[in-house]
PDB file of N, CA and C in Angstrom:
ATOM      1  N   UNK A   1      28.005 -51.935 -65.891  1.00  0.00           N
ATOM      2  CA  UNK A   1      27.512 -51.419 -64.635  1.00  0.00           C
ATOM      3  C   UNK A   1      26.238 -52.168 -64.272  1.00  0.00           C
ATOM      4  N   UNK A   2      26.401 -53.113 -63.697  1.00  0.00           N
ATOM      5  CA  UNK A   2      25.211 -53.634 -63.285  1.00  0.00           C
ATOM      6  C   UNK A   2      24.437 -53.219 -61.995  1.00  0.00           C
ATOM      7  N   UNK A   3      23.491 -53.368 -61.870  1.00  0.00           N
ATOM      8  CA  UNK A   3      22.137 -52.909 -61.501  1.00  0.00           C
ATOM      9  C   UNK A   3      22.330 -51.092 -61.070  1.00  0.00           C
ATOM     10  N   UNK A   4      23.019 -50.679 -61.930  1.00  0.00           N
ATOM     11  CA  UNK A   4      23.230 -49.010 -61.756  1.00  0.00           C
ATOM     12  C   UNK A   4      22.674 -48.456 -62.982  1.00  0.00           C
ATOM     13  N   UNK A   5      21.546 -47.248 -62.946  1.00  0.00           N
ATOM     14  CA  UNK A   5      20.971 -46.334 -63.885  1.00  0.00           C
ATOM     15  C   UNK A   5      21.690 -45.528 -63.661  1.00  0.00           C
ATOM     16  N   UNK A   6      21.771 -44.717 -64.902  1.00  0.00           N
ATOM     17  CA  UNK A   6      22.287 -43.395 -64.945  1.00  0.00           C
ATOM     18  C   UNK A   6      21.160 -42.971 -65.497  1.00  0.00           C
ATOM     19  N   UNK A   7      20.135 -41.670 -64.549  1.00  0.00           N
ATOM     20  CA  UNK A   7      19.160 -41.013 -64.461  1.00  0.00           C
ATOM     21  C   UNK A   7      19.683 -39.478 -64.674  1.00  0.00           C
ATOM     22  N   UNK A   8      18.819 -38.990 -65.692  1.00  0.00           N
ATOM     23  CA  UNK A   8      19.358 -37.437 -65.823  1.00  0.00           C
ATOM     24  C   UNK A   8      18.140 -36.649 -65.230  1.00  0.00           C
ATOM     25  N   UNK A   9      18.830 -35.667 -64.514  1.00  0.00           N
ATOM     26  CA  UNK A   9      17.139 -35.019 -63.592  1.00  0.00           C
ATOM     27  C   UNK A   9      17.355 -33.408 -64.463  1.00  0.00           C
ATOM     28  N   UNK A  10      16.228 -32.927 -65.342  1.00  0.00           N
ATOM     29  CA  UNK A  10      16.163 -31.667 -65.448  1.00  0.00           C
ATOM     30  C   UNK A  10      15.662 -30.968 -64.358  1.00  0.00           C
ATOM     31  N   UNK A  11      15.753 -29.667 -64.581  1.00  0.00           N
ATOM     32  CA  UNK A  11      15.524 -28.591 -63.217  1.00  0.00           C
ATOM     33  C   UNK A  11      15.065 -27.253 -64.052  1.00  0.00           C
ATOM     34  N   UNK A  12      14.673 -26.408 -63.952  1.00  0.00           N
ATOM     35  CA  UNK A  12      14.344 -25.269 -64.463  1.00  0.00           C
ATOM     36  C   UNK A  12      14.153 -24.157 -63.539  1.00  0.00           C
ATOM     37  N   UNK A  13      14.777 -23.176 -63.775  1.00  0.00           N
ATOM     38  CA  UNK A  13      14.849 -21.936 -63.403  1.00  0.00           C
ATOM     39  C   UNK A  13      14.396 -20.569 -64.001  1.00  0.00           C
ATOM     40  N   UNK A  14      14.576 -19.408 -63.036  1.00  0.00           N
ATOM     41  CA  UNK A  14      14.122 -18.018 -63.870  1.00  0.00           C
ATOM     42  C   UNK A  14      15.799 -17.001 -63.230  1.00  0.00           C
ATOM     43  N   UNK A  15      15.976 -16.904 -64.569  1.00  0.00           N
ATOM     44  CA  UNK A  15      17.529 -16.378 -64.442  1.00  0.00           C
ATOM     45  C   UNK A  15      16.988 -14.799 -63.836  1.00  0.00           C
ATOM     46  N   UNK A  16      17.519 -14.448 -62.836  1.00  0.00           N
ATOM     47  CA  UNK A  16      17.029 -13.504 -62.486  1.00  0.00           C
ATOM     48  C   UNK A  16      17.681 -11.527 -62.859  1.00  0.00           C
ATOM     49  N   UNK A  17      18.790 -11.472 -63.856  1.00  0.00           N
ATOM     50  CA  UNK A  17      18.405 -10.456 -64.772  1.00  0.00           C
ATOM     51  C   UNK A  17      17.558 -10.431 -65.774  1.00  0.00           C
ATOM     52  N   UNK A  18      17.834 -11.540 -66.296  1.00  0.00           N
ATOM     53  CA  UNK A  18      17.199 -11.529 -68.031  1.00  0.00           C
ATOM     54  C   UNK A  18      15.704 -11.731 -67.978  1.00  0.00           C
ATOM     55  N   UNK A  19      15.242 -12.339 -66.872  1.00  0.00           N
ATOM     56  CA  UNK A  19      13.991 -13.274 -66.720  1.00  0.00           C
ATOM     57  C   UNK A  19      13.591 -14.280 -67.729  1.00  0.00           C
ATOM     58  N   UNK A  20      14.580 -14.913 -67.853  1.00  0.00           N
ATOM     59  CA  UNK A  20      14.314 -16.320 -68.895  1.00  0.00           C
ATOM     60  C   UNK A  20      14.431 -17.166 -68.333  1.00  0.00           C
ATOM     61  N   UNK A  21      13.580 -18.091 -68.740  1.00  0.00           N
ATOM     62  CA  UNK A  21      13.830 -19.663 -67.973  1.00  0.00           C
ATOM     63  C   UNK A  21      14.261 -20.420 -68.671  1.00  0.00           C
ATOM     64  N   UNK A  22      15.608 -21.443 -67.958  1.00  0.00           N
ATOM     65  CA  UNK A  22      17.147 -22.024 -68.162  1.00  0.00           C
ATOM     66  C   UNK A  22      16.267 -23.033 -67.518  1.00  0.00           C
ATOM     67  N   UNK A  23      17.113 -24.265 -68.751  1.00  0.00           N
ATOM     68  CA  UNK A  23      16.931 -25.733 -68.280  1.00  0.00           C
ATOM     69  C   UNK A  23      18.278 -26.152 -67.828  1.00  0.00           C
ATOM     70  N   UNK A  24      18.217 -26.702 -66.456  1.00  0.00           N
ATOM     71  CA  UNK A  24      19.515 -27.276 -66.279  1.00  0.00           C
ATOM     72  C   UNK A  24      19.476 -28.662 -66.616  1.00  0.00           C
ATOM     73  N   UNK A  25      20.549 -29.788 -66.723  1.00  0.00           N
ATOM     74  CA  UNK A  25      20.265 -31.149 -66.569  1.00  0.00           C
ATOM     75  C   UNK A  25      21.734 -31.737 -65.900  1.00  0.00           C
ATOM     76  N   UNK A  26      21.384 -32.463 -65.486  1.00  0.00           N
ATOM     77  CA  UNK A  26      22.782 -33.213 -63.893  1.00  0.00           C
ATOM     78  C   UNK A  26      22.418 -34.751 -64.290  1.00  0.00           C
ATOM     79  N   UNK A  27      23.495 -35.650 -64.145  1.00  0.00           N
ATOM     80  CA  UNK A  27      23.130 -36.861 -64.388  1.00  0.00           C
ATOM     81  C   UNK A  27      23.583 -37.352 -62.474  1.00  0.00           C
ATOM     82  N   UNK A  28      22.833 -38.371 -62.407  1.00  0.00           N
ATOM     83  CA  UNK A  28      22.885 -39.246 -61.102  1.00  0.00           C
ATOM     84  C   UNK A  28      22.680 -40.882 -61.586  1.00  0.00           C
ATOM     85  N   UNK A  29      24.150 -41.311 -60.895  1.00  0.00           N
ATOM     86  CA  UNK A  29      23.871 -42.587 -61.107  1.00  0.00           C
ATOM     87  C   UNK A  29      23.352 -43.343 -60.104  1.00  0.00           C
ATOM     88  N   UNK A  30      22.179 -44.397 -60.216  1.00  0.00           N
ATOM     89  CA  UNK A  30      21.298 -44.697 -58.747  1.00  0.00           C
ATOM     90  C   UNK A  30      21.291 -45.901 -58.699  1.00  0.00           C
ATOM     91  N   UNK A  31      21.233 -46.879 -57.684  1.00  0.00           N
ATOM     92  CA  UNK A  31      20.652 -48.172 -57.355  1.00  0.00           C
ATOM     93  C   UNK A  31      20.072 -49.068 -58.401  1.00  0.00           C
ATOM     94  N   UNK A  32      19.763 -49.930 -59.117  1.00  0.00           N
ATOM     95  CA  UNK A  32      18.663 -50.643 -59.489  1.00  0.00           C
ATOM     96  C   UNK A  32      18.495 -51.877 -59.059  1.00  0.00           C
ATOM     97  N   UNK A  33      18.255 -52.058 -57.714  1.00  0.00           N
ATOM     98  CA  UNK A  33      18.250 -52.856 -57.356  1.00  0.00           C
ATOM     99  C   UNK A  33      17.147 -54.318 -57.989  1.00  0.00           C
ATOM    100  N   UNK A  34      16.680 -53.992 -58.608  1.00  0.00           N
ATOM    101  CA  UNK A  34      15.884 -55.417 -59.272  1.00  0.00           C
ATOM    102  C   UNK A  34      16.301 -55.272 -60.930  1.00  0.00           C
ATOM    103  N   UNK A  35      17.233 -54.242 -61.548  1.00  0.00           N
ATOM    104  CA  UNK A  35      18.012 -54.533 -62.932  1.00  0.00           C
ATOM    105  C   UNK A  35      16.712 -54.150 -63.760  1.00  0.00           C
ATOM    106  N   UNK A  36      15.505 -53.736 -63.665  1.00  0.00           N
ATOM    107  CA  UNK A  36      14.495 -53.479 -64.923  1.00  0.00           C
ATOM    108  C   UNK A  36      14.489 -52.110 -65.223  1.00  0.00           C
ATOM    109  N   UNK A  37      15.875 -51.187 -65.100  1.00  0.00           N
ATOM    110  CA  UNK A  37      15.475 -49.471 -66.259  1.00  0.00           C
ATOM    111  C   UNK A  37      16.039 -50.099 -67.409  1.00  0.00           C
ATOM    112  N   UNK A  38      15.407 -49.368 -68.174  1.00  0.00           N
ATOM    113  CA  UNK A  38      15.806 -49.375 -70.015  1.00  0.00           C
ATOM    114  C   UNK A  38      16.425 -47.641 -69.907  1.00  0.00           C
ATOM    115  N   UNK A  39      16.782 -47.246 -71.160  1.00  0.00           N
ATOM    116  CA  UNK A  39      16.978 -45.937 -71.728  1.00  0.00           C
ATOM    117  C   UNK A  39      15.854 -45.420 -72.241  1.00  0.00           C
ATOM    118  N   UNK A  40      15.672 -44.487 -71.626  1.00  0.00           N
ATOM    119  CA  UNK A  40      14.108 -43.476 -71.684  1.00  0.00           C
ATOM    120  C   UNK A  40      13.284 -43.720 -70.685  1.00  0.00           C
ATOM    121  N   UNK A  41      13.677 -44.096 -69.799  1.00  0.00           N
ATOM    122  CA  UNK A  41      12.421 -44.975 -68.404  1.00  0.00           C
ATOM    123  C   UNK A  41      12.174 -43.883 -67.678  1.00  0.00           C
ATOM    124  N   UNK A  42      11.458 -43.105 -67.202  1.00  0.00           N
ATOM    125  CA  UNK A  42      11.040 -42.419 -66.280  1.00  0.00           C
ATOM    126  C   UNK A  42      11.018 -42.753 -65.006  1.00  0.00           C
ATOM    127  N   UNK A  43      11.416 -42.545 -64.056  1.00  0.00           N
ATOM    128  CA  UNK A  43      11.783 -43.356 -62.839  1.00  0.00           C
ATOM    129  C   UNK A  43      11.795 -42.431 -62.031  1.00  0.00           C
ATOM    130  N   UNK A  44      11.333 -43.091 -60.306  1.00  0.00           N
ATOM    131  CA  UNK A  44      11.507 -42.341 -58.874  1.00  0.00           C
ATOM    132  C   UNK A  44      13.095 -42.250 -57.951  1.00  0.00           C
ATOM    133  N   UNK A  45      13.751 -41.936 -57.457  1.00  0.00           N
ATOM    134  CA  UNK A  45      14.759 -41.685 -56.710  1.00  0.00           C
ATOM    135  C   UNK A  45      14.799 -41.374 -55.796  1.00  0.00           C
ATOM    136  N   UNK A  46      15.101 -42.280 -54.770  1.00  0.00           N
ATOM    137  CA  UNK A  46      15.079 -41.517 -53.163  1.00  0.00           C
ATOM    138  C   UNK A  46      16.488 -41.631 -52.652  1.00  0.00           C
ATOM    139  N   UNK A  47      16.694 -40.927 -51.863  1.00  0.00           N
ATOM    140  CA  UNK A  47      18.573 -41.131 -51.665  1.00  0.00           C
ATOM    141  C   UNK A  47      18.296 -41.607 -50.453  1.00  0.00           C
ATOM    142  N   UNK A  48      19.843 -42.375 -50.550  1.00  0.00           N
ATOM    143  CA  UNK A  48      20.471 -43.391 -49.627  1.00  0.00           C
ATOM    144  C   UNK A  48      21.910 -43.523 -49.486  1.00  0.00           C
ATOM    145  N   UNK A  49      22.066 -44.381 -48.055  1.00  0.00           N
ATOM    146  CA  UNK A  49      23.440 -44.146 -48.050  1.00  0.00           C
ATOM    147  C   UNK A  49      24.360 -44.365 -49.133  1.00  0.00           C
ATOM    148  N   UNK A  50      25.347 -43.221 -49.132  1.00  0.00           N
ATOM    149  CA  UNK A  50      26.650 -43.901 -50.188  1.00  0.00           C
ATOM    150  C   UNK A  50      26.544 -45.013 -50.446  1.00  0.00           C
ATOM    151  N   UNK A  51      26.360 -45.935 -51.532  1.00  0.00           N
ATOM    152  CA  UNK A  51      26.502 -47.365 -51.755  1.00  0.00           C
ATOM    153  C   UNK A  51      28.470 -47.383 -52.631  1.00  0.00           C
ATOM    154  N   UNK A  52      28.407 -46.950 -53.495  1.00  0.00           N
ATOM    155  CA  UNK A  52      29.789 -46.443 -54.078  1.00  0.00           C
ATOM    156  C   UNK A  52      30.237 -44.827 -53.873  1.00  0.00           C
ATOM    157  N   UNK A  53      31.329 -44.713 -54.537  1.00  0.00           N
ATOM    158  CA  UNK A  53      31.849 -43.333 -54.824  1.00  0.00           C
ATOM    159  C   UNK A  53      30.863 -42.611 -55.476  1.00  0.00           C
ATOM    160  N   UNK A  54      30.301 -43.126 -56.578  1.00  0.00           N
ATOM    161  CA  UNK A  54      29.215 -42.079 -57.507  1.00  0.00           C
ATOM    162  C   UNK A  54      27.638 -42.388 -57.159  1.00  0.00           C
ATOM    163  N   UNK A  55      27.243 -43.509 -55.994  1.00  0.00           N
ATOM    164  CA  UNK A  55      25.987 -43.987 -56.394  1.00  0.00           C
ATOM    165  C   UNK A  55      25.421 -43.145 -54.662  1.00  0.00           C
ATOM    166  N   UNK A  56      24.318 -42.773 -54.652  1.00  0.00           N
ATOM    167  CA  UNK A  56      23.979 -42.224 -53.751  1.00  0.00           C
ATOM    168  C   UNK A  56      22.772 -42.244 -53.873  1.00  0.00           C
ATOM    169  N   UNK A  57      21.762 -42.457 -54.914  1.00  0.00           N
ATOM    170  CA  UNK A  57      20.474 -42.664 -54.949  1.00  0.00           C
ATOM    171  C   UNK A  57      19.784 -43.845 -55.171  1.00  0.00           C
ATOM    172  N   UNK A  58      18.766 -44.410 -55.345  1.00  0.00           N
ATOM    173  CA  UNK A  58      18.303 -45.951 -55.143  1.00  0.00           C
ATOM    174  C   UNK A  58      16.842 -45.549 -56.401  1.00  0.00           C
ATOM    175  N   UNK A  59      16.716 -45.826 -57.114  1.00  0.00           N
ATOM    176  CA  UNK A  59      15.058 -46.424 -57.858  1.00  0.00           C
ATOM    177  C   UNK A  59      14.176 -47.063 -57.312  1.00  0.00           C
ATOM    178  N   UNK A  60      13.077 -46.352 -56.733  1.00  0.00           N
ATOM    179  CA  UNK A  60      12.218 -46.950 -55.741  1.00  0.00           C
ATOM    180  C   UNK A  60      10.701 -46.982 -57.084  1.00  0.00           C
ATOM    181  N   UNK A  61      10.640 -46.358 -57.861  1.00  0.00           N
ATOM    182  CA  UNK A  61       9.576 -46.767 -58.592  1.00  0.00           C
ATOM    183  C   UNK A  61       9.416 -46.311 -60.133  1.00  0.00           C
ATOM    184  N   UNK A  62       8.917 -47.222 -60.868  1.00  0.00           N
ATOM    185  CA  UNK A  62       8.910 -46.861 -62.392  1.00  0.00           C
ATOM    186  C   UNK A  62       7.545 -46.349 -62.759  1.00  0.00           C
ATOM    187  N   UNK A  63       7.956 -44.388 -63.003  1.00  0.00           N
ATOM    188  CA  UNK A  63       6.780 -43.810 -63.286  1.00  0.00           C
ATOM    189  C   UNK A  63       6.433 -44.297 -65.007  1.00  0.00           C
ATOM    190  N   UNK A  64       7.106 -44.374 -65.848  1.00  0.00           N
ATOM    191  CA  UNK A  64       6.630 -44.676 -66.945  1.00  0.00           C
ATOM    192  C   UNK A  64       7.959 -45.290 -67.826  1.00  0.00           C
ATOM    193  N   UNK A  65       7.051 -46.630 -68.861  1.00  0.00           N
ATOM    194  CA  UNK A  65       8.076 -47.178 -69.362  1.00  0.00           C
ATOM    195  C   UNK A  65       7.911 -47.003 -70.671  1.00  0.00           C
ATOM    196  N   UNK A  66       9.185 -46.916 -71.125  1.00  0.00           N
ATOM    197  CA  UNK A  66      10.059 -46.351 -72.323  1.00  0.00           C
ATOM    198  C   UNK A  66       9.429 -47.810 -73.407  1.00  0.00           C
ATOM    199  N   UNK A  67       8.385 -47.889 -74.656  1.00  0.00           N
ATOM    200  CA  UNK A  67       7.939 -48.753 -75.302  1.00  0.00           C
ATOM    201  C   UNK A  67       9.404 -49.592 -75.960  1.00  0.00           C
ATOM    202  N   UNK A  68       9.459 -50.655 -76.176  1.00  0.00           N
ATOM    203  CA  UNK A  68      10.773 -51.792 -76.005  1.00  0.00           C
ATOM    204  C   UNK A  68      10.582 -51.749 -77.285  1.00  0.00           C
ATOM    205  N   UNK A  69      11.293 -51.724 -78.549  1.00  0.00           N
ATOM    206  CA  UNK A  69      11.425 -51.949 -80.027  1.00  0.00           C
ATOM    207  C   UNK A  69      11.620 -53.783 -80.362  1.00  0.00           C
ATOM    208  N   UNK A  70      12.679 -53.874 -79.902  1.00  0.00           N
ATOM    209  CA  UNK A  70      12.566 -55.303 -79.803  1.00  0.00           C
ATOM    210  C   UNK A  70      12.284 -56.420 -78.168  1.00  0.00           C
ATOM    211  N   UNK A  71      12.047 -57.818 -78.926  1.00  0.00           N
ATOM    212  CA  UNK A  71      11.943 -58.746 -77.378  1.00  0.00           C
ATOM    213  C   UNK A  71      10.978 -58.564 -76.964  1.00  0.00           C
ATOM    214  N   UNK A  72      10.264 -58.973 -75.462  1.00  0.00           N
ATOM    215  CA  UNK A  72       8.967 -58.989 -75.560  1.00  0.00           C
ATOM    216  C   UNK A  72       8.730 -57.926 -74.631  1.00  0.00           C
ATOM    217  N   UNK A  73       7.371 -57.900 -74.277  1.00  0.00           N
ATOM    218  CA  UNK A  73       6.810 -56.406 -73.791  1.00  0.00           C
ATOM    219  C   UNK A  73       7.432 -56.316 -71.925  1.00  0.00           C
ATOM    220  N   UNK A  74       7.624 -55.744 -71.647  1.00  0.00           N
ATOM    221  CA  UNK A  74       7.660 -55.651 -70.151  1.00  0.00           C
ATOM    222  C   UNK A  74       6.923 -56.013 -69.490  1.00  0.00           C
ATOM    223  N   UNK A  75       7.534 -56.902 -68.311  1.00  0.00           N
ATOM    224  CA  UNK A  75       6.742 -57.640 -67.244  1.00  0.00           C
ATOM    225  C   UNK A  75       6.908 -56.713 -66.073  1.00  0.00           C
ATOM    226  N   UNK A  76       6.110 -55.640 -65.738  1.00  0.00           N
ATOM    227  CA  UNK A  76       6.425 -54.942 -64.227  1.00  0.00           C
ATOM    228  C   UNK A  76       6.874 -55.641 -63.567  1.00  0.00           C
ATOM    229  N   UNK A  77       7.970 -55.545 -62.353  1.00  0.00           N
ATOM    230  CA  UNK A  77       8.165 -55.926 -61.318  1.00  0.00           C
ATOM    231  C   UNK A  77       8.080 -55.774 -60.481  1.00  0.00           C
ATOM    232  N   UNK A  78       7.303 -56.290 -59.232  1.00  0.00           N
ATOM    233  CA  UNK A  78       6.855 -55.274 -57.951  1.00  0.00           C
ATOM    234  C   UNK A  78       7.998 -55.096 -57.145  1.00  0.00           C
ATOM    235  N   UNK A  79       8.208 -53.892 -57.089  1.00  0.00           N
ATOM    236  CA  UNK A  79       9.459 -53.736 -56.025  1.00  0.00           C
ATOM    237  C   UNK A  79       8.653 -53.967 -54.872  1.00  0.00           C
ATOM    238  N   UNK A  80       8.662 -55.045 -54.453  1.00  0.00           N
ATOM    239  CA  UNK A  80       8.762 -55.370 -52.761  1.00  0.00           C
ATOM    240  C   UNK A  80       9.045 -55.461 -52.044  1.00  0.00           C
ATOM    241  N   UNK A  81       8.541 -54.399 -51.276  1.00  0.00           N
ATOM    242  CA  UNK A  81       9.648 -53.860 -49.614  1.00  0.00           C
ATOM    243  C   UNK A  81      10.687 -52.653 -50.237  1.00  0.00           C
ATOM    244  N   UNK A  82      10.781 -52.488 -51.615  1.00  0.00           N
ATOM    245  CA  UNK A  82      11.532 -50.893 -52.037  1.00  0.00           C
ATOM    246  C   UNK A  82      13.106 -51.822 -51.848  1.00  0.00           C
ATOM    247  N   UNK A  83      14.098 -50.393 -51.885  1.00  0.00           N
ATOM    248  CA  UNK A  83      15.349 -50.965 -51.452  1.00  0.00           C
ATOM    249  C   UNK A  83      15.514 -50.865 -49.954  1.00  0.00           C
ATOM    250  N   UNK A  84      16.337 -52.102 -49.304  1.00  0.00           N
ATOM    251  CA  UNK A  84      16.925 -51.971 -48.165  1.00  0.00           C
ATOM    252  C   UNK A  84      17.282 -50.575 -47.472  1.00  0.00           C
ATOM    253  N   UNK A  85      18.396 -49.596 -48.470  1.00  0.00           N
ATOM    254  CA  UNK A  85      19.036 -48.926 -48.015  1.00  0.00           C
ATOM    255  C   UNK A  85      18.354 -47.493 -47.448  1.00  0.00           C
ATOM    256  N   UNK A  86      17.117 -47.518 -48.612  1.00  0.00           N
ATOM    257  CA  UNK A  86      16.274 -46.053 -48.356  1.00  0.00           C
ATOM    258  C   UNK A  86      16.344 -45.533 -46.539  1.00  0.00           C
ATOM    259  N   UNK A  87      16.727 -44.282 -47.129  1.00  0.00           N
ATOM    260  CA  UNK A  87      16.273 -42.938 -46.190  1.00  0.00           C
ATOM    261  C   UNK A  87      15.294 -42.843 -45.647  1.00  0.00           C
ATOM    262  N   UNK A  88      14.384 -43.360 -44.498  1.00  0.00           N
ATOM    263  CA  UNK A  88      12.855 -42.966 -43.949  1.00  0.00           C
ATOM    264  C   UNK A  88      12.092 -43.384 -44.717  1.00  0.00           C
ATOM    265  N   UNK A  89      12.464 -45.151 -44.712  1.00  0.00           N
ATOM    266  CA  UNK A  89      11.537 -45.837 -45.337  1.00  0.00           C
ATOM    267  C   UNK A  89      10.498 -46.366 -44.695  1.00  0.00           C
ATOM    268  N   UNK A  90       9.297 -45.833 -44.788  1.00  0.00           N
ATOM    269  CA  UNK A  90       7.839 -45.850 -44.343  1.00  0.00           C
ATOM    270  C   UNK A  90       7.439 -47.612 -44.537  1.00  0.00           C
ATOM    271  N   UNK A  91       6.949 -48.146 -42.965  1.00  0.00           N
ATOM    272  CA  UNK A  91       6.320 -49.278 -43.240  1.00  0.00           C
ATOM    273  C   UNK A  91       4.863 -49.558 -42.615  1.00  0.00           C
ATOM    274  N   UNK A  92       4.115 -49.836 -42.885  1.00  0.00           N
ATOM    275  CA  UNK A  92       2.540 -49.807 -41.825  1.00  0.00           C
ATOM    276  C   UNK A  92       2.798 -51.274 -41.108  1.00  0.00           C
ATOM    277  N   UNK A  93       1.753 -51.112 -40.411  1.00  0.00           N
ATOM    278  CA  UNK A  93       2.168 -52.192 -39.044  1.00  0.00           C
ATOM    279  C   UNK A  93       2.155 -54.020 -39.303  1.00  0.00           C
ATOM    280  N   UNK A  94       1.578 -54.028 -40.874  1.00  0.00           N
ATOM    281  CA  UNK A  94       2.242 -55.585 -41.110  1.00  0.00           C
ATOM    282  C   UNK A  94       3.904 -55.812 -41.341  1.00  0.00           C
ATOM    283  N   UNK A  95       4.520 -54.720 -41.699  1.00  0.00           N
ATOM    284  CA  UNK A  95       5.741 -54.984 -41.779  1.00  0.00           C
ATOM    285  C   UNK A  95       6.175 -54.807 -43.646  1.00  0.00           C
ATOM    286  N   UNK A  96       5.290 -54.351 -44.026  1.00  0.00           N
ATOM    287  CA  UNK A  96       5.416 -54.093 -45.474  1.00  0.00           C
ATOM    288  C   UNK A  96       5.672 -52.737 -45.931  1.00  0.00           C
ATOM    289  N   UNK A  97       6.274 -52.631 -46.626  1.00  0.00           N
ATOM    290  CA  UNK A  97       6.556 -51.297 -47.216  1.00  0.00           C
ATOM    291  C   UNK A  97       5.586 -50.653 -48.333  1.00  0.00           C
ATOM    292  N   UNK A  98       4.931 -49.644 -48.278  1.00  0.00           N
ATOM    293  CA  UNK A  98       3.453 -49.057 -48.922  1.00  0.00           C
ATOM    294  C   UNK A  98       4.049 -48.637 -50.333  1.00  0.00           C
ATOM    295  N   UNK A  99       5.066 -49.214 -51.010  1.00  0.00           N
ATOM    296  CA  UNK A  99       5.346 -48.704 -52.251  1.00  0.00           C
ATOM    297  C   UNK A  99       5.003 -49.946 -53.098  1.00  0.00           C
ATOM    298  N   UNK A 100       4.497 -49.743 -54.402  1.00  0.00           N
ATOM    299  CA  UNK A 100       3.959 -50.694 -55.081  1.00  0.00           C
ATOM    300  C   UNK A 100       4.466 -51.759 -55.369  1.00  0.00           C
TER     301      UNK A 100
END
């Protein structure tokens, strides 16, 4: 599957007889449009149009990265300009997109 993450989003709730709080977890498979998630990456998601049958969300930013065991350390990549496809993608008046 290339440039596609499979991102699992927990959710938490308060079951409302018991009053306990339930972890849910849903997997979403999203965009990667520049190919840099690992497994364990903490990552942003903004949805966008259907790209496939299962892909509906895009990786617009890497909140925290998962330390690499082997190979060398991670080179951030600036997502510049975000993805194409985003939903109410915000640009200021040079024409750039305000995401890092």
């Amino acid at each position: 599957m290339d440039r596609t993450a499979v991102v699992q989003v927990e959710r938490f709730y308060l079951n409302t007889k018991y009053r306990k709080i339930l972890k849910r977890r849903t997997n979403h498979k999203a965009h990667d449009h520049h190919n840099i998630c690992a497994p364990g990456d903490i990552v942003e998601l903004a949805p966008t149009r259907r790209i496939s049958k299962n892909k509906a969300f895009a990786v617009v930013n890497m909140v925290k990265r998962q330390p690499q065991v082997n190979g060398e350390p991670f080179q951030f990549a600036r997502l510049a300009g975000g993805h194409p496809n985003l939903v109410n993608a915000k640009q200021d008046a040079s024409g750039q997109s305000p995401l890092p």
